[in-house]
N, C-alpha and C. Protein backbone atom coordinates (compact mmCIF):
# COMPACT_ATOMS: atom_id res chain seq x y z
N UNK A 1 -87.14 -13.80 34.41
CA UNK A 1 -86.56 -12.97 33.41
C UNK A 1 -85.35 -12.23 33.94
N UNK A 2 -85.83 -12.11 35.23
CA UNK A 2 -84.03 -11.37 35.93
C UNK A 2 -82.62 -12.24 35.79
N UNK A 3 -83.15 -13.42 35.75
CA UNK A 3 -82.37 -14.41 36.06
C UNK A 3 -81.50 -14.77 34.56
N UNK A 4 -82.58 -14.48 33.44
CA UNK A 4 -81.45 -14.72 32.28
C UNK A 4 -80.64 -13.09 31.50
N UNK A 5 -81.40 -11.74 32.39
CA UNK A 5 -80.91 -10.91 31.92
C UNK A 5 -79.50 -10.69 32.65
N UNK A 6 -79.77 -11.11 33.78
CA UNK A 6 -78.20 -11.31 34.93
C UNK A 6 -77.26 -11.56 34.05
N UNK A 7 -78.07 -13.36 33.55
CA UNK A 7 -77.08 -14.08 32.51
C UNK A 7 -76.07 -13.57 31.61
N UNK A 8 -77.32 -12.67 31.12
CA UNK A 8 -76.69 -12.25 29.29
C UNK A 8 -75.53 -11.26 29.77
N UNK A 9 -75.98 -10.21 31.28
CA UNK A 9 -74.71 -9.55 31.12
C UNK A 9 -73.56 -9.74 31.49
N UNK A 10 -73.57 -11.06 32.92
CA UNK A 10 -72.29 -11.37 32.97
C UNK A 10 -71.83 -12.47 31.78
N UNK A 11 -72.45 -12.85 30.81
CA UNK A 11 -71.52 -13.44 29.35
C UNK A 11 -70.66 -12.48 28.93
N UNK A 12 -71.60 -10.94 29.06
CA UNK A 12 -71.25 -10.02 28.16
C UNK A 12 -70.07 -9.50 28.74
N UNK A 13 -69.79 -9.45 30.37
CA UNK A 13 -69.05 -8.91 30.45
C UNK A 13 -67.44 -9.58 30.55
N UNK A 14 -68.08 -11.31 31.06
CA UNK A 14 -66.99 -12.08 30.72
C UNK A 14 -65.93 -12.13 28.96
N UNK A 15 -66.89 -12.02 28.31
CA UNK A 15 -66.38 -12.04 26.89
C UNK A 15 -65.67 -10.39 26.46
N UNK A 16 -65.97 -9.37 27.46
CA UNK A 16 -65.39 -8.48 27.23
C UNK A 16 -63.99 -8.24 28.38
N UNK A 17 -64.22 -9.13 28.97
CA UNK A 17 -62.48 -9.39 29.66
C UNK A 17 -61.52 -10.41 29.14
N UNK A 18 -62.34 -10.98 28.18
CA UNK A 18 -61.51 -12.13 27.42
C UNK A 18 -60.76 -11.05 26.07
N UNK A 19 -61.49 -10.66 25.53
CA UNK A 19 -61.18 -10.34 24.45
C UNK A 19 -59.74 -9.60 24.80
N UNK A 20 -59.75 -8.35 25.40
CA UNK A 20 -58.41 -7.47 25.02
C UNK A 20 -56.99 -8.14 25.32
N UNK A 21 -57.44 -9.42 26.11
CA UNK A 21 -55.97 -10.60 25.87
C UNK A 21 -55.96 -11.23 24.70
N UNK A 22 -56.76 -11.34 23.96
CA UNK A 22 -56.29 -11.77 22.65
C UNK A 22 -56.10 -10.87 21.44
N UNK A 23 -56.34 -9.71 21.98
CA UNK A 23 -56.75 -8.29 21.31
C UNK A 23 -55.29 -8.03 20.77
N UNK A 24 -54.50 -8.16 21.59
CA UNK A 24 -52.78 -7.70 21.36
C UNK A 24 -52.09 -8.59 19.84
N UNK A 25 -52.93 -10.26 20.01
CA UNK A 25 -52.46 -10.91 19.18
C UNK A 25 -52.63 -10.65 17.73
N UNK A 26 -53.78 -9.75 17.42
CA UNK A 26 -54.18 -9.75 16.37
C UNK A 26 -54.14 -7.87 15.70
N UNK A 27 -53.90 -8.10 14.34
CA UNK A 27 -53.59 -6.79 13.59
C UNK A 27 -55.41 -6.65 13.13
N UNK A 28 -55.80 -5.48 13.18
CA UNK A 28 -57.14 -5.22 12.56
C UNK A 28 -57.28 -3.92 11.30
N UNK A 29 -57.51 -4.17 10.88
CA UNK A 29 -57.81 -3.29 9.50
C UNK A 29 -59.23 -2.63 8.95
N UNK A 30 -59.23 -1.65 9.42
CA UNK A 30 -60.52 -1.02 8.84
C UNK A 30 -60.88 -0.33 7.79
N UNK A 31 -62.01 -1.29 6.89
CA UNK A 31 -62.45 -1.03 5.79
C UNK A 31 -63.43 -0.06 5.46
N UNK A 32 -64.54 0.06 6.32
CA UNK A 32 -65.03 1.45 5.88
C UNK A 32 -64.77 2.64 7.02
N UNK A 33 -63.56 2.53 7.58
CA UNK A 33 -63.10 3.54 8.67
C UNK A 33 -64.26 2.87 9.96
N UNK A 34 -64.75 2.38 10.56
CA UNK A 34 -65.52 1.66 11.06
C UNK A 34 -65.43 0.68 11.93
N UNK A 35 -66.14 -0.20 11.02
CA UNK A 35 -66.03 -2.08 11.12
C UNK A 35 -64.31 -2.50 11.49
N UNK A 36 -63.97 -2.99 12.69
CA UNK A 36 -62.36 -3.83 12.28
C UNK A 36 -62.85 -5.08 11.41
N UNK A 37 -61.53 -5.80 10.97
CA UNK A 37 -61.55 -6.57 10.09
C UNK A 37 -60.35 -7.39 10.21
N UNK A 38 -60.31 -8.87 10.46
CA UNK A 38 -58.91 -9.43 11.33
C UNK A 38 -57.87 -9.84 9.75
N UNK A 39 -56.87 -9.25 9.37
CA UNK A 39 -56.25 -9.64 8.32
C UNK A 39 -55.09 -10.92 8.85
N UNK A 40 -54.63 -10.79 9.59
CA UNK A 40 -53.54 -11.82 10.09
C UNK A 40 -53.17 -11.77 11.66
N UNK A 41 -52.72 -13.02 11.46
CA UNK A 41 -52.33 -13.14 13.00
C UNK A 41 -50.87 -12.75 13.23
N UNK A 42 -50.39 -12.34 14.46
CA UNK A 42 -49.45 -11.99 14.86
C UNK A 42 -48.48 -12.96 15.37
N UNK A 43 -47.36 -13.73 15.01
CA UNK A 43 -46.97 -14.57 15.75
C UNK A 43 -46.58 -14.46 16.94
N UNK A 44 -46.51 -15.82 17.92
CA UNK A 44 -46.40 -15.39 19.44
C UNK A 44 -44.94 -16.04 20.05
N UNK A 45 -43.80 -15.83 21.02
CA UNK A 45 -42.86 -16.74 21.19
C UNK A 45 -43.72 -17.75 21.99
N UNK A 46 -43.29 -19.21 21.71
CA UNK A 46 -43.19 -20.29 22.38
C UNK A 46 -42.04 -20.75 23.51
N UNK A 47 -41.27 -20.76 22.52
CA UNK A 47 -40.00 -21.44 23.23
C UNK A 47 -38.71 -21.59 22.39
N UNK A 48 -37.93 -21.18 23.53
CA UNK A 48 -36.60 -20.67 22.27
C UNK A 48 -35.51 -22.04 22.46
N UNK A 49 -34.88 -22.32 21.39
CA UNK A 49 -34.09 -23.52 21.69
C UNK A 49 -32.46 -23.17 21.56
N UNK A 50 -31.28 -23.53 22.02
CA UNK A 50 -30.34 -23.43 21.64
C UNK A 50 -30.09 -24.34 20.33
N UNK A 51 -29.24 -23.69 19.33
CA UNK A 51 -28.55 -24.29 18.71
C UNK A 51 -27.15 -24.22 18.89
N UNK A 52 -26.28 -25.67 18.31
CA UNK A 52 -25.29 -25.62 18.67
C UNK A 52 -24.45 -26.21 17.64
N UNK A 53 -23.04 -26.41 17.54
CA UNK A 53 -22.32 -26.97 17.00
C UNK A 53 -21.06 -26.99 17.20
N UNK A 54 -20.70 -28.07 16.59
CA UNK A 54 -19.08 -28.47 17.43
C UNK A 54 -18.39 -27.83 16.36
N UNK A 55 -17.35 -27.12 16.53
CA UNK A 55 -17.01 -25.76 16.07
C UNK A 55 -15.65 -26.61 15.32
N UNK A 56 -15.29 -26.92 13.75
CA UNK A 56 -14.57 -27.78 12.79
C UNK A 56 -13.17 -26.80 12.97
N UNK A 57 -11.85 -27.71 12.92
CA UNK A 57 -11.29 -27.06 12.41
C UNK A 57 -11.01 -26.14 11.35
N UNK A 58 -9.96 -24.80 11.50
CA UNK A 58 -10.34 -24.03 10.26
C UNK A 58 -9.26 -23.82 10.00
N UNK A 59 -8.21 -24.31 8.74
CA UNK A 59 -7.08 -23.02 8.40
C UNK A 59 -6.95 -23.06 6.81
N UNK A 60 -6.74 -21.57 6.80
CA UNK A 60 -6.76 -20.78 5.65
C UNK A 60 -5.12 -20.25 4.79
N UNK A 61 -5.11 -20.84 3.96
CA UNK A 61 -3.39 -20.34 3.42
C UNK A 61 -4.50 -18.57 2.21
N UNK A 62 -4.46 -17.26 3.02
CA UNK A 62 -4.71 -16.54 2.53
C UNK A 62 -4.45 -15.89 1.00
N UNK A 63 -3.09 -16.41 0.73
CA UNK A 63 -2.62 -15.38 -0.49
C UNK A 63 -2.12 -16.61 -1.14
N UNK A 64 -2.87 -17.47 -1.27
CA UNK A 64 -2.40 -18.64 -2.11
C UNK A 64 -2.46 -18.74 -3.41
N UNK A 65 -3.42 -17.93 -4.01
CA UNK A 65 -3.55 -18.25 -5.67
C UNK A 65 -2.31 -17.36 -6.05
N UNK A 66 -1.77 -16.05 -5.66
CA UNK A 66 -0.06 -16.19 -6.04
C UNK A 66 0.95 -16.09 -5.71
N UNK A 67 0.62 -17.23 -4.56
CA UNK A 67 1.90 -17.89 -4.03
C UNK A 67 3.15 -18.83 -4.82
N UNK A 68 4.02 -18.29 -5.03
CA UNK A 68 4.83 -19.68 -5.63
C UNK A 68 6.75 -18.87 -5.10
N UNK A 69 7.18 -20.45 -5.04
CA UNK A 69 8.77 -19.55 -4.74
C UNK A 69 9.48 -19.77 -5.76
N UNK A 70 10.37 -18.44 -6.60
CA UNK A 70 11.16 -19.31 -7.50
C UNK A 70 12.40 -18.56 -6.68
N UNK A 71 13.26 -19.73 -6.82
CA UNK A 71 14.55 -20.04 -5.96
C UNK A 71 15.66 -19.11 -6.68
N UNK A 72 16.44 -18.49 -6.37
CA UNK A 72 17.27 -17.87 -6.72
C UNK A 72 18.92 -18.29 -6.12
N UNK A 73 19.72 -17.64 -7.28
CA UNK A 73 21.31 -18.68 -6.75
C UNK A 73 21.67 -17.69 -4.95
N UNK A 74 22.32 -18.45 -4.43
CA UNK A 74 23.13 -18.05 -3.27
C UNK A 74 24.38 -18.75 -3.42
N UNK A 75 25.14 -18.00 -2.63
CA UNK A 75 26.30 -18.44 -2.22
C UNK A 75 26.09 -19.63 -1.22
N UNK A 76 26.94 -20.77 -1.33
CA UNK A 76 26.47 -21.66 -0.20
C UNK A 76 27.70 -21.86 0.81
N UNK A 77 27.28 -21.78 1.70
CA UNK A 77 28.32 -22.46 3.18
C UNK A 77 29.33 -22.72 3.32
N UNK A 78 29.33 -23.71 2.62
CA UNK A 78 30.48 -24.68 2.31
C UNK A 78 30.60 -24.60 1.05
N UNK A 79 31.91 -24.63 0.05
CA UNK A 79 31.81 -24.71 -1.32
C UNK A 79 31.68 -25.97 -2.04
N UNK A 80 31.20 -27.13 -1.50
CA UNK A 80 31.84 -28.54 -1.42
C UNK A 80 30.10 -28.52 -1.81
N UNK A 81 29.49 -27.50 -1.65
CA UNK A 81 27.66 -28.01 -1.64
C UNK A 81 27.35 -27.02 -3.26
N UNK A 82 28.24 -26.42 -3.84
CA UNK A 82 28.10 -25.70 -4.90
C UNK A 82 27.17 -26.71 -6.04
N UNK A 83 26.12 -25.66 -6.73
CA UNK A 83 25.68 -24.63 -6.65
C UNK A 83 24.60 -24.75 -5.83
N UNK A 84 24.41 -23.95 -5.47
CA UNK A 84 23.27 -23.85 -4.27
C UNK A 84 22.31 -22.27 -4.74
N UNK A 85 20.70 -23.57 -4.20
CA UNK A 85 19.50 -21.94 -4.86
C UNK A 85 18.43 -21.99 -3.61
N UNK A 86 18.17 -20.74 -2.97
CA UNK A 86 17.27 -20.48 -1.79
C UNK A 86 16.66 -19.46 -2.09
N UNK A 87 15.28 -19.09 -1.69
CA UNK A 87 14.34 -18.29 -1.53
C UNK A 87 13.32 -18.35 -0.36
N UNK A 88 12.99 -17.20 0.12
CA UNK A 88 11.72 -17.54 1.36
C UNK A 88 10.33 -16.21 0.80
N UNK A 89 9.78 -16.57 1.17
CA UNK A 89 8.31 -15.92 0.66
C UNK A 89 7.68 -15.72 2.13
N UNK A 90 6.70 -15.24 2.08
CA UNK A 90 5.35 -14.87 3.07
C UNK A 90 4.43 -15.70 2.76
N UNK A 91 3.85 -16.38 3.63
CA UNK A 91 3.18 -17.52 3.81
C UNK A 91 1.63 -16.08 4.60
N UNK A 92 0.64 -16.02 4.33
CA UNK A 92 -0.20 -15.83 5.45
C UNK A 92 -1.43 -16.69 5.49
N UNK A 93 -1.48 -16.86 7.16
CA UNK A 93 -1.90 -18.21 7.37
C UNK A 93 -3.49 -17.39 7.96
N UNK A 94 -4.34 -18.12 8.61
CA UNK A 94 -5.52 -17.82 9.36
C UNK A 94 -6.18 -19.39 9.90
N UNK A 95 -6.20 -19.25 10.80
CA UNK A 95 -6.48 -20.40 12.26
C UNK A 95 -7.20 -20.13 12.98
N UNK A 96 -8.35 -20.91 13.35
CA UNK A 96 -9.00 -21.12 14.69
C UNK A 96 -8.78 -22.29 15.87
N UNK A 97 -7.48 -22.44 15.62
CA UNK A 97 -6.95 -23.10 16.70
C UNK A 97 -5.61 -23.13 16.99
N UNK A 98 -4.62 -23.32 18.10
CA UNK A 98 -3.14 -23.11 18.19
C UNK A 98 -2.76 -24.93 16.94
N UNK A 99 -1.55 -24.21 15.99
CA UNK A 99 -1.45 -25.17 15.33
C UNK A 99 0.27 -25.30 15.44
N UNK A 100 0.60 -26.17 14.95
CA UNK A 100 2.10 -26.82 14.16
C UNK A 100 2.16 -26.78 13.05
N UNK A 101 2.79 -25.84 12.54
CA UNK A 101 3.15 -26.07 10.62
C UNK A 101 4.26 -26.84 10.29
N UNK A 102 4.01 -27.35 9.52
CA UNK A 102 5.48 -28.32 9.16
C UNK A 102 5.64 -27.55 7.53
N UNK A 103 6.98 -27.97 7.16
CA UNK A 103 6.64 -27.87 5.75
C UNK A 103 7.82 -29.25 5.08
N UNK A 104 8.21 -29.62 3.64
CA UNK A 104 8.74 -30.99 3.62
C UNK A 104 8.46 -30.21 1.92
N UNK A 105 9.61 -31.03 1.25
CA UNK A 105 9.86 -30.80 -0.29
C UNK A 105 9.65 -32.43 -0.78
N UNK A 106 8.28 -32.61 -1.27
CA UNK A 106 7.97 -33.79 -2.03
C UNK A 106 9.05 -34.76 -2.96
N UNK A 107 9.22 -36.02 -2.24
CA UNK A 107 10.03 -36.93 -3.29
C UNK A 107 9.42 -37.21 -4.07
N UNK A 108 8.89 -37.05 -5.41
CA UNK A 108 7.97 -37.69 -6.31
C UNK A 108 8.38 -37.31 -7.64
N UNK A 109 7.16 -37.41 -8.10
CA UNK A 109 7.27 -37.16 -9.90
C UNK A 109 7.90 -35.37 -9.97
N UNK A 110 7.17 -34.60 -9.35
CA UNK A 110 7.15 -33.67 -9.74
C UNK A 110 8.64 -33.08 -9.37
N UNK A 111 9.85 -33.60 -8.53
CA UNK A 111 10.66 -33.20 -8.35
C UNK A 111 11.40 -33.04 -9.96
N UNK A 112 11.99 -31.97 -10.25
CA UNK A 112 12.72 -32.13 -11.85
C UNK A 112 14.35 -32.14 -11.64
N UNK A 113 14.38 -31.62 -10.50
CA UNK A 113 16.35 -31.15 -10.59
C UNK A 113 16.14 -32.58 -9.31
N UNK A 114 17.56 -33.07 -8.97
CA UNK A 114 18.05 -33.45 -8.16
C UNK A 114 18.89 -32.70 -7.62
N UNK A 115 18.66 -33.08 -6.28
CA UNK A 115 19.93 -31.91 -4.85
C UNK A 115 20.01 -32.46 -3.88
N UNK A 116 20.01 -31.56 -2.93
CA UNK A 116 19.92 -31.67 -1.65
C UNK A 116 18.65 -31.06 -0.90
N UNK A 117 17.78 -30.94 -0.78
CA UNK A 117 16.36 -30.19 -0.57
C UNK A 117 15.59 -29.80 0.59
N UNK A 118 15.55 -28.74 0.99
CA UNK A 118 15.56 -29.22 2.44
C UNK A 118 14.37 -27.56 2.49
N UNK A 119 13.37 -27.29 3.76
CA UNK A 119 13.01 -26.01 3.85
C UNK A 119 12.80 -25.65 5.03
N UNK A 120 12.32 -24.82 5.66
CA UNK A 120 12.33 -24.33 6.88
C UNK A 120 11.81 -22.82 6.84
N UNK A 121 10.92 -22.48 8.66
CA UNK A 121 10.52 -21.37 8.36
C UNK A 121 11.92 -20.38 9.31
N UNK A 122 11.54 -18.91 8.45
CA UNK A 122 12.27 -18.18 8.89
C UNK A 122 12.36 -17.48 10.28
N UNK A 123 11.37 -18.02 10.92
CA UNK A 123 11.62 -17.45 12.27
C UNK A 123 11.83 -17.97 12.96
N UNK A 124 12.20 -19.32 12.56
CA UNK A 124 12.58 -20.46 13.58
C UNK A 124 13.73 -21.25 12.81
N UNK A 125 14.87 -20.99 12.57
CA UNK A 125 16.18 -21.08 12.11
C UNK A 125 16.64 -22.68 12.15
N UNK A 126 16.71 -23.37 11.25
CA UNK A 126 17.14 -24.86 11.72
C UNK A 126 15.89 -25.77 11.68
N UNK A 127 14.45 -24.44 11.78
CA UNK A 127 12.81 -25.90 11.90
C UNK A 127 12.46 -26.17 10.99
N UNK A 128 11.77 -27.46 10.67
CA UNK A 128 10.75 -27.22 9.50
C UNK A 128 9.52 -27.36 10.16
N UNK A 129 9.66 -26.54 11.50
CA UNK A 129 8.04 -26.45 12.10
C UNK A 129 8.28 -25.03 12.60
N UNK A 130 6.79 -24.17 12.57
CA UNK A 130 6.40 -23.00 13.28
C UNK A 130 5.12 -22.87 14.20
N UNK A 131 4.91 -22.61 14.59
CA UNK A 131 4.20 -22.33 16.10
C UNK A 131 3.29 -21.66 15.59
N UNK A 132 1.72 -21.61 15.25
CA UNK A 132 0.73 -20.68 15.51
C UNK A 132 -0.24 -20.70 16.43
N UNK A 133 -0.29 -19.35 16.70
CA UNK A 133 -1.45 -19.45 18.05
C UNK A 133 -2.70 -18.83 17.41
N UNK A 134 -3.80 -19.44 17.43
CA UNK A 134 -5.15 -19.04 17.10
C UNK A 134 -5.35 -17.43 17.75
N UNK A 135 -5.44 -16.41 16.86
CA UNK A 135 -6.12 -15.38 16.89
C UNK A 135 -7.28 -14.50 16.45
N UNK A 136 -8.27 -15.33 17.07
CA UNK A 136 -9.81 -14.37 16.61
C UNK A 136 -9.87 -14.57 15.21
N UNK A 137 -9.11 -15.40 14.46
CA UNK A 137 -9.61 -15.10 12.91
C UNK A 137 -8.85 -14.27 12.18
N UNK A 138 -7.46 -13.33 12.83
CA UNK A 138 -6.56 -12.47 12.01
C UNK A 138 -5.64 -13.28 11.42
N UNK A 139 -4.92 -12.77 10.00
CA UNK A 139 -3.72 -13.30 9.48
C UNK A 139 -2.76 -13.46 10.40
N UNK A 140 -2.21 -14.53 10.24
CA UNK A 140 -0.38 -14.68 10.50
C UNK A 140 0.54 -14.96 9.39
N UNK A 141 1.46 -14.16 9.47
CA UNK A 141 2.68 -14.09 8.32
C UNK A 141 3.80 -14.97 8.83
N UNK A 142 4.01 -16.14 8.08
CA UNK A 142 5.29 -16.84 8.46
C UNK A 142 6.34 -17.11 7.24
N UNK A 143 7.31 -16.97 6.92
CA UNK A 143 8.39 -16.81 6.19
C UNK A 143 8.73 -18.09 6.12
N UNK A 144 8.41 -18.50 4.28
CA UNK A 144 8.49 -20.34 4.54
C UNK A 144 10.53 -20.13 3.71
N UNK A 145 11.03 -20.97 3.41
CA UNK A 145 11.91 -21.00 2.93
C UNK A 145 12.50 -22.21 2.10
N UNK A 146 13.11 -22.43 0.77
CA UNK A 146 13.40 -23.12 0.35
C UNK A 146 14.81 -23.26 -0.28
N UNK A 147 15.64 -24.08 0.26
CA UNK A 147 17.18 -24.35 0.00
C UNK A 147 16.90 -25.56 -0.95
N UNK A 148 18.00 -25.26 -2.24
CA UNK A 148 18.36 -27.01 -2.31
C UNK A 148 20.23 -26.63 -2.72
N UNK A 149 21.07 -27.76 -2.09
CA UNK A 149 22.68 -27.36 -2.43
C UNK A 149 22.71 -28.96 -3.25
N UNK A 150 23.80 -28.17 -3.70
CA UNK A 150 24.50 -29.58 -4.78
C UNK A 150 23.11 -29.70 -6.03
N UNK A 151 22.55 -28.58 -6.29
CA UNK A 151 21.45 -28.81 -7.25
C UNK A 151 22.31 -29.47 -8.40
N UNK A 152 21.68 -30.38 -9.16
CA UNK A 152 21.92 -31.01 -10.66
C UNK A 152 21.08 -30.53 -11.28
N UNK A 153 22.15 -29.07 -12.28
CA UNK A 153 21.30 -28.69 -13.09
C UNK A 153 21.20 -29.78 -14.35
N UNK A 154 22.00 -30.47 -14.40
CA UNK A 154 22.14 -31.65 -15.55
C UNK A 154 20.80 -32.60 -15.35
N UNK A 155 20.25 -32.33 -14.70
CA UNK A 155 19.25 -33.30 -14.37
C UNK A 155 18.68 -33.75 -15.62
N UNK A 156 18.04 -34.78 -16.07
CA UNK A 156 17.03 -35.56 -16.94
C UNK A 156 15.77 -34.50 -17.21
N UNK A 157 15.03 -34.04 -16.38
CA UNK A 157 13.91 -32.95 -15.71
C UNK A 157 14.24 -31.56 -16.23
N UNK A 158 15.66 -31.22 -16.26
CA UNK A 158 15.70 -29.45 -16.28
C UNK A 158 17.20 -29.57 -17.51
N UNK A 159 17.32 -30.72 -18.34
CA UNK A 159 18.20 -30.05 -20.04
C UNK A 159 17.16 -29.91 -20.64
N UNK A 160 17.99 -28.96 -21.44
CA UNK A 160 17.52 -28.46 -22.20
C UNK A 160 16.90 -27.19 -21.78
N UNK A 161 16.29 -26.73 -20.52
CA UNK A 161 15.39 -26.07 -20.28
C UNK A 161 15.92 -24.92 -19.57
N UNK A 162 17.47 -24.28 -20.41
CA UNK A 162 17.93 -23.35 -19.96
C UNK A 162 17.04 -22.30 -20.23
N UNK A 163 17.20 -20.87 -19.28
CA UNK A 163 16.20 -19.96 -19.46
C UNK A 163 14.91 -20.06 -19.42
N UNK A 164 14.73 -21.13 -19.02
CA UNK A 164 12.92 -21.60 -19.15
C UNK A 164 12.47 -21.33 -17.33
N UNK A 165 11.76 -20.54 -17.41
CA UNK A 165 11.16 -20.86 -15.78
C UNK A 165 9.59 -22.21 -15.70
N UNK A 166 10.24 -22.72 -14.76
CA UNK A 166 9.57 -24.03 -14.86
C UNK A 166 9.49 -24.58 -13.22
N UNK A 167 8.80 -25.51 -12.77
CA UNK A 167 8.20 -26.23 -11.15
C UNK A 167 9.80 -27.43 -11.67
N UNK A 168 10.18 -27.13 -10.59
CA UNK A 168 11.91 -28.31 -10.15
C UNK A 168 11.05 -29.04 -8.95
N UNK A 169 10.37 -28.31 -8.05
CA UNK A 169 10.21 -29.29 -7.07
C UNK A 169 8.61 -29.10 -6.49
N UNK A 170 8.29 -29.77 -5.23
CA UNK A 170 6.90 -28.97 -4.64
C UNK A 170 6.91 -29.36 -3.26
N UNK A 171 6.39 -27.74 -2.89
CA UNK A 171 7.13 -27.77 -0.93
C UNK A 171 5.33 -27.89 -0.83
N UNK A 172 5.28 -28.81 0.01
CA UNK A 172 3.89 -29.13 1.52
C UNK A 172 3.77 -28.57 2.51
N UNK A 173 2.81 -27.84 2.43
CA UNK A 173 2.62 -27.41 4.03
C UNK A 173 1.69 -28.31 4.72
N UNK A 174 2.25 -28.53 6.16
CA UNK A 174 1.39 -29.84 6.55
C UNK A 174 0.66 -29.21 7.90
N UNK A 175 -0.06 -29.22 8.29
CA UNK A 175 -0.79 -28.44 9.51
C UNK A 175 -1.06 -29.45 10.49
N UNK A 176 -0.55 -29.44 12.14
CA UNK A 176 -1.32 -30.53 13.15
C UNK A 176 -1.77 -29.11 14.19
N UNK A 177 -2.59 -29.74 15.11
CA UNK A 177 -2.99 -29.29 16.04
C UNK A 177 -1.76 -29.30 17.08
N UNK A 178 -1.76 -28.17 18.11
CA UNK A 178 -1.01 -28.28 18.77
C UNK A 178 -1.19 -27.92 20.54
């Protein structure tokens, strides 16, 4: 009889060194101030994994819904290029990577006047490319510009449509990596 009362207490006391390690895992709730009562388990970490991803190019033309240039007359250069119409606007850009902007005035349908057509940004005199360097995600302001000389206002596209403000042409901005 010694031999199974030994027993019972080292069960008892084994099962009472087990318990308060699993004791932490679990929330207990007492119903008549008393009794615990196991409502849920506590989740435990396993193992943490990296996630990852290959990080897409990103660029953003910010103030685009009212963006548009309407061209206004200038004096031109040479008088031999008369009449001549230029405007430049604020472009703001946002990049997560150093890029090349180009920009280029579409030969297509949508051209209405015939000229000479040409655009370029303003801080780089003579380009139709500008330099951006990726910054954390802040705007960049670049000054796009649009010339056309020897415009035909007689054009097929723009009689009749004196006083009318109306799309003559459409400038591209073209983006490469750089």
């Amino acid at each position: 009889m010694k031999k199974s009362v030994l027993l019972g207490i080292a069960a008892v006391a084994l099962l009472a060194l087990a318990l308060p390690a699993s004791a932490a895992n679990v929330k207990y709730d007492y119903i008549d101030g008393k009794s615990p009562w196991v409502t849920y388990y506590i989740a435990q970490t396993v193992k943490d994994f990296p996630v990852k991803l290959k990080i897409p190019w990103f660029i953003r033309i910010v103030n685009e819904k009212d963006w548009e240039i309407e061209l206004v007359q200038v004096d031109c250069a040479n008088s031999d290029d008369f009449p001549c119409f230029e405007k430049c606007k604020n472009l703001e850009i946002r990049v997560n990577f150093n890029a090349r902007m180009e920009c280029a005035i579409l030969d297509d349908a949508s051209r209405k006047m015939a000229g000479n057509w040409s655009c370029r940004y303003e801080d780089t005199p003579g380009h139709v490319n500008a330099d951006i360097d990726a910054n954390d995600g802040v705007s960049t302001n670049r000054n796009v510009c649009v010339l056309v000389k020897k415009a035909d206002l007689l054009s097929p596209g723009v009689q009749g449509k004196a006083g009318e403000k109306m799309t003559v042409a459409t400038l591209r901005i073209l983006v490469a990596p750089r």
